[in-house]
N, C-alpha and C. Protein backbone atom coordinates (compact mmCIF):
# COMPACT_ATOMS: atom_id res chain seq x y z
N UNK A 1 0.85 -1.18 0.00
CA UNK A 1 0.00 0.00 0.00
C UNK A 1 0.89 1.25 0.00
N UNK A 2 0.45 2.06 -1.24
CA UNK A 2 1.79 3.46 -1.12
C UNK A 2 1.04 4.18 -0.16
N UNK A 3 2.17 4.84 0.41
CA UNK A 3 1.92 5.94 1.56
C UNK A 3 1.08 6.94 0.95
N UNK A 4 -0.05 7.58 1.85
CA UNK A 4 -0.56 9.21 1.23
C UNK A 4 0.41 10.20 0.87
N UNK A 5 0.07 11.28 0.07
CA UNK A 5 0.86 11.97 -0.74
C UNK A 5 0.45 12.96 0.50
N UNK A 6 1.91 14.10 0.31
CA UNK A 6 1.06 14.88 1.35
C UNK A 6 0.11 15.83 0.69
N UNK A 7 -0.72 16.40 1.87
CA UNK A 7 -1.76 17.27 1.81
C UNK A 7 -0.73 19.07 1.26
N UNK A 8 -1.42 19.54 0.09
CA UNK A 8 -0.85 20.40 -0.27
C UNK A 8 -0.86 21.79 0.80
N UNK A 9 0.18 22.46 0.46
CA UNK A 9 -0.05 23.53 2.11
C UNK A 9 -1.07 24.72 1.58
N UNK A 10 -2.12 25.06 2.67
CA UNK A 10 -2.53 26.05 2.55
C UNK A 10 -2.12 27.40 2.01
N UNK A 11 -2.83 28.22 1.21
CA UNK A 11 -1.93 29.25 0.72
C UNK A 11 -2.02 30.62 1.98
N UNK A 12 -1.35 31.24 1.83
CA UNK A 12 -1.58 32.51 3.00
C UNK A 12 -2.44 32.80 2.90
N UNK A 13 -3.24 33.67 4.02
CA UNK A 13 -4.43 34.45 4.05
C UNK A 13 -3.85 35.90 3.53
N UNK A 14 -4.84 36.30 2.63
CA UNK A 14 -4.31 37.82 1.83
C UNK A 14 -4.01 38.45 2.77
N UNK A 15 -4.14 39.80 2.47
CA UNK A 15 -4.34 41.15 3.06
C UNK A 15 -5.70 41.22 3.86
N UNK A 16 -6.44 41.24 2.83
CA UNK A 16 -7.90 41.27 3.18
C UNK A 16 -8.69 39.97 4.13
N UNK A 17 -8.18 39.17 3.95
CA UNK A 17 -8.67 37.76 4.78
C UNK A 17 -7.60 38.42 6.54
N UNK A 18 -6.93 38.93 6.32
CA UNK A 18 -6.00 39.13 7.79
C UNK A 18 -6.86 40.31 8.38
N UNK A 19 -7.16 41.33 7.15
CA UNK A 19 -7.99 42.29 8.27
C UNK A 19 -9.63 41.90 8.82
N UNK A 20 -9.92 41.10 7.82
CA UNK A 20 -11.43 40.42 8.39
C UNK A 20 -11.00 39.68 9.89
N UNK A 21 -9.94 39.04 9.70
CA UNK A 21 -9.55 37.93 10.70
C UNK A 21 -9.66 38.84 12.21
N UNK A 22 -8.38 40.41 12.13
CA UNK A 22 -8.61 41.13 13.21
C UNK A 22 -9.96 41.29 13.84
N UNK A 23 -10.74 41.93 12.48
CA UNK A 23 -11.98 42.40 12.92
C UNK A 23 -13.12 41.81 13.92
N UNK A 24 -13.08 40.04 13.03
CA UNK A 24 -13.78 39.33 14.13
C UNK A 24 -12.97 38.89 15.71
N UNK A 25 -11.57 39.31 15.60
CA UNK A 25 -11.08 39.31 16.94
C UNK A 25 -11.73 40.71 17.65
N UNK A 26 -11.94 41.44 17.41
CA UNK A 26 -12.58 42.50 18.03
C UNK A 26 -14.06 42.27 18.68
N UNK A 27 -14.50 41.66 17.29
CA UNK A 27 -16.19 41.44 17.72
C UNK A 27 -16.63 40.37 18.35
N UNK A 28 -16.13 39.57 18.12
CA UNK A 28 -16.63 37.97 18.71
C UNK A 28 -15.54 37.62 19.76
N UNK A 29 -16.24 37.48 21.07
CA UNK A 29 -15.31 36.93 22.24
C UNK A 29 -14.64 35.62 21.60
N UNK A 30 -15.10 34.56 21.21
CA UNK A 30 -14.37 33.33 20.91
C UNK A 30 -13.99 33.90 19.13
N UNK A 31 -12.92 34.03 18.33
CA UNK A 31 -13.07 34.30 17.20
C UNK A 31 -12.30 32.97 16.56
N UNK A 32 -11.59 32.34 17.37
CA UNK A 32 -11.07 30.99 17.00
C UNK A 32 -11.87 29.49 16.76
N UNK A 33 -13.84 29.89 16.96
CA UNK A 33 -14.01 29.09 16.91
C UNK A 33 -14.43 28.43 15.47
N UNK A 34 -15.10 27.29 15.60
CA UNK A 34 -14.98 26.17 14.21
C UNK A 34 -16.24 27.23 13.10
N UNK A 35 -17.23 27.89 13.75
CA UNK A 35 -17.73 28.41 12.63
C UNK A 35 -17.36 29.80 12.10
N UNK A 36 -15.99 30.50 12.48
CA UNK A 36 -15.51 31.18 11.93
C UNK A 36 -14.27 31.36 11.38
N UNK A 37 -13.70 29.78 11.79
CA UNK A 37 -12.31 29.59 11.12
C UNK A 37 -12.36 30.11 9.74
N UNK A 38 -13.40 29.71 8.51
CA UNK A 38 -12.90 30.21 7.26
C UNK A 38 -13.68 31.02 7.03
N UNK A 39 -14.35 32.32 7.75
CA UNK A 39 -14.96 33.32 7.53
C UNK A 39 -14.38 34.41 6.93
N UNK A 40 -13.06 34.71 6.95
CA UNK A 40 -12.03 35.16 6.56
C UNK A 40 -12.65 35.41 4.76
N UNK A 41 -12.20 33.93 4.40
CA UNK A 41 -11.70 33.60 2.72
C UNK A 41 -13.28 34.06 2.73
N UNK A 42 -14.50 33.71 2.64
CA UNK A 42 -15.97 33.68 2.88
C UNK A 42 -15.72 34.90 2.18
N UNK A 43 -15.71 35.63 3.52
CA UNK A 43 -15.81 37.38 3.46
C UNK A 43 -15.31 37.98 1.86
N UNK A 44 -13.74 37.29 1.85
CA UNK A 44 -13.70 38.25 1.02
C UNK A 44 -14.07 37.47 -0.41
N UNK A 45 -14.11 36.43 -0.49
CA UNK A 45 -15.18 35.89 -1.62
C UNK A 45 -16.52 36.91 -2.48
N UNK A 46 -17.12 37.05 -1.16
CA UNK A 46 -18.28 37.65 -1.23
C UNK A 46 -18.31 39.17 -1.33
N UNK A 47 -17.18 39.75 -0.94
CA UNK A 47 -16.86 41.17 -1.03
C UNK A 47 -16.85 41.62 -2.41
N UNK A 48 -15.56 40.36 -2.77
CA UNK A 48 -15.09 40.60 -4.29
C UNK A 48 -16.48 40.49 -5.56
N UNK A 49 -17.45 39.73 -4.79
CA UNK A 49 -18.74 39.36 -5.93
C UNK A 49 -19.62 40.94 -5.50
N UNK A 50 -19.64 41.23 -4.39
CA UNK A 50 -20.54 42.68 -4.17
C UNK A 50 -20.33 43.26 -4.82
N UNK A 51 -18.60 43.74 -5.14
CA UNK A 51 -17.91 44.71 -5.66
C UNK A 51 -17.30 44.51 -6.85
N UNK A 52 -18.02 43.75 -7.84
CA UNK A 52 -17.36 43.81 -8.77
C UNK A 52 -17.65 43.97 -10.23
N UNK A 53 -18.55 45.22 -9.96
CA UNK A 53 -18.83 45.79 -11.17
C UNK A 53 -17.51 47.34 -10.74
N UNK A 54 -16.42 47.18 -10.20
CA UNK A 54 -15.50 48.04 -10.30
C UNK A 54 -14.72 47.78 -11.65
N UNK A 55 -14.66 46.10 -12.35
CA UNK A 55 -13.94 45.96 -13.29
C UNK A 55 -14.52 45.64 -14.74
N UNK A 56 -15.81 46.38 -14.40
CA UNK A 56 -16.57 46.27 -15.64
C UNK A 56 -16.80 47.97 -16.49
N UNK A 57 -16.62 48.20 -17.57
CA UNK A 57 -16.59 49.09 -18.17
C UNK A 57 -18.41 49.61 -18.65
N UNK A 58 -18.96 50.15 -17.93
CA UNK A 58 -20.46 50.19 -18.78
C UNK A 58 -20.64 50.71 -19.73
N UNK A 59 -19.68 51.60 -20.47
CA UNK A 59 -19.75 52.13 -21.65
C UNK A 59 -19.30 50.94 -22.96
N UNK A 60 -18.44 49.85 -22.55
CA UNK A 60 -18.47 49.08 -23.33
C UNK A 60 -19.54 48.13 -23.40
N UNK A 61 -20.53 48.02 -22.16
CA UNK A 61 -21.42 47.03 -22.18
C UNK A 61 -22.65 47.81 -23.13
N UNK A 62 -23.08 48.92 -23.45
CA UNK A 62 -23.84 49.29 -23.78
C UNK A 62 -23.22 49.57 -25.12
N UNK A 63 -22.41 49.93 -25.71
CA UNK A 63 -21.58 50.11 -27.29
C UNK A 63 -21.75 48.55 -28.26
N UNK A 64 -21.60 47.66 -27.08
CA UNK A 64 -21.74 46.41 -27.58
C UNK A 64 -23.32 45.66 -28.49
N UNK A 65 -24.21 46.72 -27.49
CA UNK A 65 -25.52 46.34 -28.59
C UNK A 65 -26.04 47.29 -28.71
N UNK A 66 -25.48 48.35 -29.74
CA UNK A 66 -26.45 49.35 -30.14
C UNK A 66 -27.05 49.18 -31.40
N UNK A 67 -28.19 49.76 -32.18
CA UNK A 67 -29.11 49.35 -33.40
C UNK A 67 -29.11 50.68 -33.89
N UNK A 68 -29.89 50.21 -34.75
CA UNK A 68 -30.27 51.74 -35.59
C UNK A 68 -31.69 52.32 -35.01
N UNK A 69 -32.35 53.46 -34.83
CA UNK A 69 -33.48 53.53 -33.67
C UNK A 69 -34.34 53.48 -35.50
N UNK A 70 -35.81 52.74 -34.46
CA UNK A 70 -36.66 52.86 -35.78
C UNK A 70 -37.86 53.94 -34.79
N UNK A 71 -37.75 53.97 -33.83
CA UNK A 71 -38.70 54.41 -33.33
C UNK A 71 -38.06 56.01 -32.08
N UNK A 72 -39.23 56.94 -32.18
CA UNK A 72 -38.77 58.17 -31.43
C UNK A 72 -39.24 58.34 -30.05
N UNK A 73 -39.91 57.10 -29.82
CA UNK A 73 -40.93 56.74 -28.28
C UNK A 73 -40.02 56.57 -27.53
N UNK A 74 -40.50 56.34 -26.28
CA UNK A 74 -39.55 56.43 -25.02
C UNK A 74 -39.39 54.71 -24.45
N UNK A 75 -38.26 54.26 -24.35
CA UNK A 75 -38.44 52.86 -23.98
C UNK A 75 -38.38 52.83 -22.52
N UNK A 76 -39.58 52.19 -21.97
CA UNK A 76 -39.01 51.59 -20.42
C UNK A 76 -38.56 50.75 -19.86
N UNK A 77 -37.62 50.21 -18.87
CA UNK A 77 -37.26 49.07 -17.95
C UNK A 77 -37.59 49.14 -16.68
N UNK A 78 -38.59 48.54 -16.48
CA UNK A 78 -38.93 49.03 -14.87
C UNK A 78 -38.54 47.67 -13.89
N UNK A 79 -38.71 48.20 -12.88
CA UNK A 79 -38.24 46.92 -11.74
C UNK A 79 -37.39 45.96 -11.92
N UNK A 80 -35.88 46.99 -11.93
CA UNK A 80 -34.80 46.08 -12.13
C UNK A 80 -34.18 46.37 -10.69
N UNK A 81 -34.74 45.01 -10.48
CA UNK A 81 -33.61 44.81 -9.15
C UNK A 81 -32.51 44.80 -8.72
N UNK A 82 -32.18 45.37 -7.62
CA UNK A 82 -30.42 46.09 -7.43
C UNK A 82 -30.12 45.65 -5.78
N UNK A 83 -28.97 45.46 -6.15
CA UNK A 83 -28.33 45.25 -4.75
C UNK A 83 -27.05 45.91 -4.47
N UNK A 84 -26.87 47.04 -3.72
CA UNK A 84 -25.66 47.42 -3.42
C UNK A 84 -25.18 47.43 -1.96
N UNK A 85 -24.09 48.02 -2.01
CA UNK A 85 -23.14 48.35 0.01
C UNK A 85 -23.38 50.22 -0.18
N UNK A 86 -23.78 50.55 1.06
CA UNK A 86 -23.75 51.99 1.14
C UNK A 86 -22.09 51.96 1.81
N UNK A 87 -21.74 53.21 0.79
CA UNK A 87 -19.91 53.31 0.80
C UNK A 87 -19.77 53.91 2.83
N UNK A 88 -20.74 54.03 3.51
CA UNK A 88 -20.58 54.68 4.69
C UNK A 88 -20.64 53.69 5.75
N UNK A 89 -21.07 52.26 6.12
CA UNK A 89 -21.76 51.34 6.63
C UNK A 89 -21.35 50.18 6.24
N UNK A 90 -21.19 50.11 5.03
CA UNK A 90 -20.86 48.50 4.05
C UNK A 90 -22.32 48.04 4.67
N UNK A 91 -23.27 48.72 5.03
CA UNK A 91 -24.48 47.62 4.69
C UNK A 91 -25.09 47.73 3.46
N UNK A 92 -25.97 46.48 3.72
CA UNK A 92 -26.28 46.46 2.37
C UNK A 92 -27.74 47.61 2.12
N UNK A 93 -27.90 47.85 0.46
CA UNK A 93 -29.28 48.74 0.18
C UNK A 93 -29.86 47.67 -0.98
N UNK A 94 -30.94 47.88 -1.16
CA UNK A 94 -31.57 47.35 -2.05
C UNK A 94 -33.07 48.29 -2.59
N UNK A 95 -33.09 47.45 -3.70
CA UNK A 95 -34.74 47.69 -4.58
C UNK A 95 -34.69 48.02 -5.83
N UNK A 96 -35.37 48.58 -6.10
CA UNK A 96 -35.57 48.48 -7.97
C UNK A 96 -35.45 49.81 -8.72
N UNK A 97 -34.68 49.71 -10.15
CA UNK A 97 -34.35 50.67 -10.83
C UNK A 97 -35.24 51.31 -11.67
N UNK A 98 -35.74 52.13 -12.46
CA UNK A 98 -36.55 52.13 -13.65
C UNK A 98 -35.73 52.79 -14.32
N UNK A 99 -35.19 52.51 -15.52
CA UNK A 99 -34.88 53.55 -16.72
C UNK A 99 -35.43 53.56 -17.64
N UNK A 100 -35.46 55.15 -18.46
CA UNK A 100 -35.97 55.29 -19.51
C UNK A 100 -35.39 56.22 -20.11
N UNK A 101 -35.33 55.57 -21.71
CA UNK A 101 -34.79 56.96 -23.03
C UNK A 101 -36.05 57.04 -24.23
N UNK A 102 -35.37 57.90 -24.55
CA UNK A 102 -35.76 58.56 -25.84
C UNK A 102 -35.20 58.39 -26.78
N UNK A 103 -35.47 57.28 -27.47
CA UNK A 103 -34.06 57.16 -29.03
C UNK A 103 -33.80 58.32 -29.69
N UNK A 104 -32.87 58.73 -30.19
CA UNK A 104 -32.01 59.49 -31.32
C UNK A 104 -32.29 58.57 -32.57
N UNK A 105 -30.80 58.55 -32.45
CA UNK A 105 -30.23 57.52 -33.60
C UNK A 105 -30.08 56.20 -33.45
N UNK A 106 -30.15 56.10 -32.03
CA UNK A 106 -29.86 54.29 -31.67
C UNK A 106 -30.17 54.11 -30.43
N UNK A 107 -30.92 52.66 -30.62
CA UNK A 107 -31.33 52.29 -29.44
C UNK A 107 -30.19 50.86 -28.92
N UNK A 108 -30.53 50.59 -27.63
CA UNK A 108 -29.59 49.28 -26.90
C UNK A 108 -30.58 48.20 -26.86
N UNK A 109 -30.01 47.23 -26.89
CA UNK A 109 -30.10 45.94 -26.29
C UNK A 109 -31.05 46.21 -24.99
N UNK A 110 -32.29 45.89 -24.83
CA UNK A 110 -32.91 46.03 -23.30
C UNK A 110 -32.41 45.26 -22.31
N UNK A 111 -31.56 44.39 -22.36
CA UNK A 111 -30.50 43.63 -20.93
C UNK A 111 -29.84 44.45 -20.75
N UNK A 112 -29.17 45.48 -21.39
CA UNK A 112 -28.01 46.32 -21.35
C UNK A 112 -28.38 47.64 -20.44
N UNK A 113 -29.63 47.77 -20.15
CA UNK A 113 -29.76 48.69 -19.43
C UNK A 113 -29.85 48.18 -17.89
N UNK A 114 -30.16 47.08 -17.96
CA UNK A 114 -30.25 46.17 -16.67
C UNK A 114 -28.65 46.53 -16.33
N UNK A 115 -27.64 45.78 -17.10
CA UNK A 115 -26.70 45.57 -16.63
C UNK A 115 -25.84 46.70 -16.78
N UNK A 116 -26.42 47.91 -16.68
CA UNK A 116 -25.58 48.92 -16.69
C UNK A 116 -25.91 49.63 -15.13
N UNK A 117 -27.10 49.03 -14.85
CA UNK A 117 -27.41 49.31 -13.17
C UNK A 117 -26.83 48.36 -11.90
N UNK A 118 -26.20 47.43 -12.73
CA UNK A 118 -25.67 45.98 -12.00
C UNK A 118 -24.38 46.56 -11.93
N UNK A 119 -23.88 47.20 -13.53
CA UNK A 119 -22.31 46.76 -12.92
C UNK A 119 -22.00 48.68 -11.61
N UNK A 120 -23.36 49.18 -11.90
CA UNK A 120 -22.82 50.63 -10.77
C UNK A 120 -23.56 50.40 -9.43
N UNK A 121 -24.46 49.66 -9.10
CA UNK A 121 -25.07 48.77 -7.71
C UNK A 121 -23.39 47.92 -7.60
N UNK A 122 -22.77 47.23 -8.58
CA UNK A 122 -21.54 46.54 -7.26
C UNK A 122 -20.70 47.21 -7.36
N UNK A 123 -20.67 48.29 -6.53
CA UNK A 123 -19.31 49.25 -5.77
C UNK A 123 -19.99 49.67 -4.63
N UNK A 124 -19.33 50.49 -3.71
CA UNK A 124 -19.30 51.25 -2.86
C UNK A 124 -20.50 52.05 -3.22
N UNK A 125 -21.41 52.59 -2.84
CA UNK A 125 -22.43 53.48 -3.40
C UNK A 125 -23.07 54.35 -2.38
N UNK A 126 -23.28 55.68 -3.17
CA UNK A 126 -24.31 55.92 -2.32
C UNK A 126 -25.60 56.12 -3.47
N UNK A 127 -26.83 55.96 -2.82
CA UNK A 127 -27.64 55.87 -3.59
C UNK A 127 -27.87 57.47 -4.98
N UNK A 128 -28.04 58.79 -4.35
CA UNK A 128 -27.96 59.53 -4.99
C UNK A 128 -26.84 59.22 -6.47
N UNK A 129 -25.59 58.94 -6.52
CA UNK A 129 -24.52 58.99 -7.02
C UNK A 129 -24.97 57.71 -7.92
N UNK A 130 -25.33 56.69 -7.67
CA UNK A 130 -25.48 55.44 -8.28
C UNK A 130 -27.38 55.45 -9.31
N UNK A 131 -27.70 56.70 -8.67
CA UNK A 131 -28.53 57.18 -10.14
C UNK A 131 -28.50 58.15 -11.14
N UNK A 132 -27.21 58.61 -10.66
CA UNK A 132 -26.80 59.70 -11.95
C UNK A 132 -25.76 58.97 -12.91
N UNK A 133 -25.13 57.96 -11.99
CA UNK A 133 -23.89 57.17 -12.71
C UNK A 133 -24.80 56.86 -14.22
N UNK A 134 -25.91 55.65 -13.67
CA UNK A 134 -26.73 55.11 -14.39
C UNK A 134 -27.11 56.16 -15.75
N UNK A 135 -27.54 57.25 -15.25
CA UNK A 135 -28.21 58.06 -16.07
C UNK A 135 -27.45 58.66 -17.47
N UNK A 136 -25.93 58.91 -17.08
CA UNK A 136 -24.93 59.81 -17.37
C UNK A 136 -24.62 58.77 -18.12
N UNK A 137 -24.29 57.11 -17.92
CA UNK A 137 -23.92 56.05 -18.57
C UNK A 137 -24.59 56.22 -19.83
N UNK A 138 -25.73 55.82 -19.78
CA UNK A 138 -26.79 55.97 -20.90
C UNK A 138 -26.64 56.68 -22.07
N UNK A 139 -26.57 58.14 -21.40
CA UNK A 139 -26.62 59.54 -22.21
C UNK A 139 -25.05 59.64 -23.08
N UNK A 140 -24.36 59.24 -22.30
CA UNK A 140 -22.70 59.63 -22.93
C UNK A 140 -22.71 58.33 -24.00
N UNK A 141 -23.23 57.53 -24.23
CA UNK A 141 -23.12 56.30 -25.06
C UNK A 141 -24.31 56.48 -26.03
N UNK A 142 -25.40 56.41 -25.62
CA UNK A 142 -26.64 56.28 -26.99
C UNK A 142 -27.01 58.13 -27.29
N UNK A 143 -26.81 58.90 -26.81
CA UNK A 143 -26.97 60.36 -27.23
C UNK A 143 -28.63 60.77 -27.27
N UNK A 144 -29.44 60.02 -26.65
CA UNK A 144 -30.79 59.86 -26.86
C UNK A 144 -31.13 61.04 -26.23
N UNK A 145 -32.34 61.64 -26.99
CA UNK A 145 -33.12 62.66 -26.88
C UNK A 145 -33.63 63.24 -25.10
N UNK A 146 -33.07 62.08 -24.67
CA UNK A 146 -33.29 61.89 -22.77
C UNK A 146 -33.06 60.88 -22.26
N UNK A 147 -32.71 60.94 -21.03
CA UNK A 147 -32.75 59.56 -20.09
C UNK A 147 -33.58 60.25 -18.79
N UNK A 148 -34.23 59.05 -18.29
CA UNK A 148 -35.03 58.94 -16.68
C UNK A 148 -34.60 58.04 -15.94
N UNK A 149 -33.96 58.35 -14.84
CA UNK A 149 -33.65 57.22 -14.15
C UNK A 149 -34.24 57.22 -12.97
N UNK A 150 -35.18 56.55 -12.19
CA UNK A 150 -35.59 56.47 -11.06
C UNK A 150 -35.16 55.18 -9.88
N UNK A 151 -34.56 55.48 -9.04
CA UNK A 151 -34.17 53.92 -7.62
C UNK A 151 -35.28 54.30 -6.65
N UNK A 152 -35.79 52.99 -6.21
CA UNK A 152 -36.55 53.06 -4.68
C UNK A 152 -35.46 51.74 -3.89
N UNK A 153 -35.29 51.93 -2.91
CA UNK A 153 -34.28 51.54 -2.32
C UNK A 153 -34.65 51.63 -1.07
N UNK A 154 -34.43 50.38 -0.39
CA UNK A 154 -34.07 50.22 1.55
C UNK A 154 -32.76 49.83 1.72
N UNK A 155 -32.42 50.42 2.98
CA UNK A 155 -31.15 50.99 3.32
C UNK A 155 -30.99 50.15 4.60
N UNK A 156 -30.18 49.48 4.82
CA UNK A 156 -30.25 48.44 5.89
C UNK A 156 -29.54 49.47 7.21
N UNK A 157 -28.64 50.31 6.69
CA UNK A 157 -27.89 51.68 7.66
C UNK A 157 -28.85 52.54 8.23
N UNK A 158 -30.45 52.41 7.58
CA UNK A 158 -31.14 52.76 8.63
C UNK A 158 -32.05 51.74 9.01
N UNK A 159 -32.35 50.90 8.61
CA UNK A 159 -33.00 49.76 9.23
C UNK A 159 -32.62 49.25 10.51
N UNK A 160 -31.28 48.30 10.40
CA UNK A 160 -30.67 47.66 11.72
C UNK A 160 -30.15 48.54 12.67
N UNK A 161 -29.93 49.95 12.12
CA UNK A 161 -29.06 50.59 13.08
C UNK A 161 -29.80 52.21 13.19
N UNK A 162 -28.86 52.98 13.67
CA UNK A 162 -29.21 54.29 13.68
C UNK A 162 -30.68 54.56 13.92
N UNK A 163 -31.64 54.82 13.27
CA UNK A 163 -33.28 55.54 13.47
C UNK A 163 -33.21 53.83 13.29
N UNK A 164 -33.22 53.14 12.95
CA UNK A 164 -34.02 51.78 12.99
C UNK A 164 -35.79 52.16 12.61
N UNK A 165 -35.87 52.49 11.65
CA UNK A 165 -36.76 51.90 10.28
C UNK A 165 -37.18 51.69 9.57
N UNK A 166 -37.58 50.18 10.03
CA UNK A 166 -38.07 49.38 8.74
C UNK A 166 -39.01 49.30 7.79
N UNK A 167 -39.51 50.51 7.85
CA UNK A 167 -40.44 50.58 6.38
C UNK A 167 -40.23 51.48 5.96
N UNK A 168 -39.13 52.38 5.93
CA UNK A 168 -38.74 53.73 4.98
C UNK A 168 -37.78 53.32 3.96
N UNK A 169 -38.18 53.82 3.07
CA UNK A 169 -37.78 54.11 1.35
C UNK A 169 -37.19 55.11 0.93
N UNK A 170 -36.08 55.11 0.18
CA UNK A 170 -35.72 56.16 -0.52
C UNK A 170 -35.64 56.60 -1.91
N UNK A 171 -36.02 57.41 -2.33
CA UNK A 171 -36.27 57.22 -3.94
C UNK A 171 -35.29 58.28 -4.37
N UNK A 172 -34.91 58.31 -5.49
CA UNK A 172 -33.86 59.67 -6.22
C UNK A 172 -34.07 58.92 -7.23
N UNK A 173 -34.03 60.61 -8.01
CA UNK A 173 -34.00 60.70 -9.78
C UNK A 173 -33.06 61.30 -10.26
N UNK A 174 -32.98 61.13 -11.67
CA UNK A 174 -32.19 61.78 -12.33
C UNK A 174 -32.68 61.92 -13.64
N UNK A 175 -33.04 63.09 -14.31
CA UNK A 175 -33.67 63.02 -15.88
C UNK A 175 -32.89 64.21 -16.53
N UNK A 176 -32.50 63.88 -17.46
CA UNK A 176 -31.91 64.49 -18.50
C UNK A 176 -32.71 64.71 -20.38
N UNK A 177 -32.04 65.70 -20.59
CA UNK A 177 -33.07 66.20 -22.07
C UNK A 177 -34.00 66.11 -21.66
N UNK A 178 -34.97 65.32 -22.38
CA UNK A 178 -36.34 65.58 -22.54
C UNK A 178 -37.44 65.79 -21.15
N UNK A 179 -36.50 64.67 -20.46
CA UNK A 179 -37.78 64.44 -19.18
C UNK A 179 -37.09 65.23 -18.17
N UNK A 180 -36.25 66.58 -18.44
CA UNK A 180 -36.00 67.34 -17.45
C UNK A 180 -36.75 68.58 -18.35
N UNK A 181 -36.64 68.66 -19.18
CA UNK A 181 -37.27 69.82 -20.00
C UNK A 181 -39.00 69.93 -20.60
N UNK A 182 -39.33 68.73 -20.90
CA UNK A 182 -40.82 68.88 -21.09
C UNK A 182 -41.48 68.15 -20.15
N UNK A 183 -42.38 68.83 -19.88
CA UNK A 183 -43.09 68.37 -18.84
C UNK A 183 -44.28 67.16 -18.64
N UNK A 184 -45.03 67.28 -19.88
CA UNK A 184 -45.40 66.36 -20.26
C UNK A 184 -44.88 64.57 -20.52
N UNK A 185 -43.44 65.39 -21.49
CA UNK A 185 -42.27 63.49 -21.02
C UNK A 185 -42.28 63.41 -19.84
N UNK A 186 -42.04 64.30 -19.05
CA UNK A 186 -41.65 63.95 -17.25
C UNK A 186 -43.05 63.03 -16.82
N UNK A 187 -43.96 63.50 -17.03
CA UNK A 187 -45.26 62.95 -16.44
C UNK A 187 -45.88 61.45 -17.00
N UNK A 188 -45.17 61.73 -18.49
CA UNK A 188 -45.46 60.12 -18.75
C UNK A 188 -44.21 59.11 -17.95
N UNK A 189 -43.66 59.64 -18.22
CA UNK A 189 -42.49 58.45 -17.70
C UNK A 189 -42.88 58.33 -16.39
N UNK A 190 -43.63 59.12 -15.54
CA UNK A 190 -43.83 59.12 -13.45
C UNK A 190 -45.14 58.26 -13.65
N UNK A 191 -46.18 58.43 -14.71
CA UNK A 191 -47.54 57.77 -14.60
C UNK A 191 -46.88 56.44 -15.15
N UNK A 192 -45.57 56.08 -15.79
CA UNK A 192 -45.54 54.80 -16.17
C UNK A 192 -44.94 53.86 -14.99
N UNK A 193 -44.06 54.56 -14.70
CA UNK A 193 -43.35 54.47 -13.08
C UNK A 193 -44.50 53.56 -12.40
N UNK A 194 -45.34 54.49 -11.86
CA UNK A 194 -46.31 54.20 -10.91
C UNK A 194 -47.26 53.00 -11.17
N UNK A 195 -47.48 53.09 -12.74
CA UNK A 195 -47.91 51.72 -12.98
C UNK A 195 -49.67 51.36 -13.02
C-alpha cells in the first residue's frame, strides 16, 4: 500500500482575509471558533462578488448592442432589481431601478440597461450617485433625446441601526433632455413608473 501523498499547504491568508480575521477578533469573544475559522476567505469571496462591477466598463457594455433607432418613443425598464453596500456602513441597500430613453439615432439591447445598473449597484455606493452614474452612462453612449432614471431603495444603515426603520424608502431621480425639460415626457415616464 503506497503511503498518502502529502496534503498540499494552505496558501496565505491575503491582506484582506487578515484584516477580516482582526476584525472578528474585536467582535466575537471566541473568534477561534470552528464556525468562523474560514470566515475570513468567505468574506472576502463575497466582497469581491458585491464589488465587482469596479472591473466592468459600462460604456463598453452598452456600445456592444447598439441598433439603428426605428422608433422616437420612449423605452421603459422598470423593476430592475439592485443590490448594493452603502460606501458609509458596508451595509447592504436594495430595490428596484426604472430607466428610460428617448431614441435618437440608436437604441440598446434592453438587458443592457439592466446591466448597466448591476455593474454601478456593485461598488461602494451611495444611492444619490449610483442614479446619476446610471443616467450619465446611458446619455454619454446612446446620445438619446433623454434619459429617466428612477431607484426606490431600503437601506439596511437605517434599518438595523441608527433611526431603525423598517419601512422607509428612498427614492432619487435623475432626468436628462427631454424628461427634465418637457413636462409632459416627465409625467409620462412618473404615470408609467407608478404603474
Amino acid at each position: 500500500m503506497s503511503a498518502r501523498e502529502p496534503r498540499p499547504a494552505e496558501p496565505a491568508p491575503s491582506p484582506f482575509q487578515q484584516a477580516v480575521h482582526r476584525m472578528l477578533g474585536e467582535l466575537d469573544p471566541e473568534p477561534g471558533r470552528e464556525g468562523l475559522l474560514d470566515t475570513p476567505r468567505r468574506v472576502e469571496k463575497a466582497f469581491r462578488f458585491y464589488c465587482g462591477g469596479y472591473d466592468q466598463d459600462p460604456k463598453k457594455v452598452i456600445g456592444d448592442a447598439l441598433f439603428e433607432a426605428e422608433t422616437d418613443e420612449m423605452v421603459l425598464v422598470k423593476d430592475i432589481e439592485m443590490y448594493s453596500l452603502c460606501e458609509h456602513h458596508l451595509a447592504p441597500f436594495f430595490g428596484k431601478a426604472h430607466v428610460a430613453y428617448i431614441p435618437a439615432r440608436k437604441i440598446v439591447g434592453l438587458s443592457k440597461l439592466a446591466r448597466v445598473v448591476e455593474i454601478y449597484a456593485r461598488r461602494l455606493q451611495v444611492q444619490e450617485r449610483l442614479t446619476m452614474q446610471v443616467a450619465h452612462a446611458i446619455q454619454d453612449v446612446l446620445q438619446p433625446q433623454g434619459v429617466a432614471v428612477v431607484i426606490e431603495a431600503q437601506h439596511l444603515c437605517m434599518m438595523m441601526r441608527g433611526v431603525e426603520k423598517q419601512n422607509s424608502r428612498t427614492t432619487t431621480s435623475c432626468l436628462l433632455g427631454l424628461f427634465r425639460k418637457d413636462e409632459r415626457t416627465r409625467a409620462e415616464f412618473l404615470q408609467l413608473v407608478r404603474g
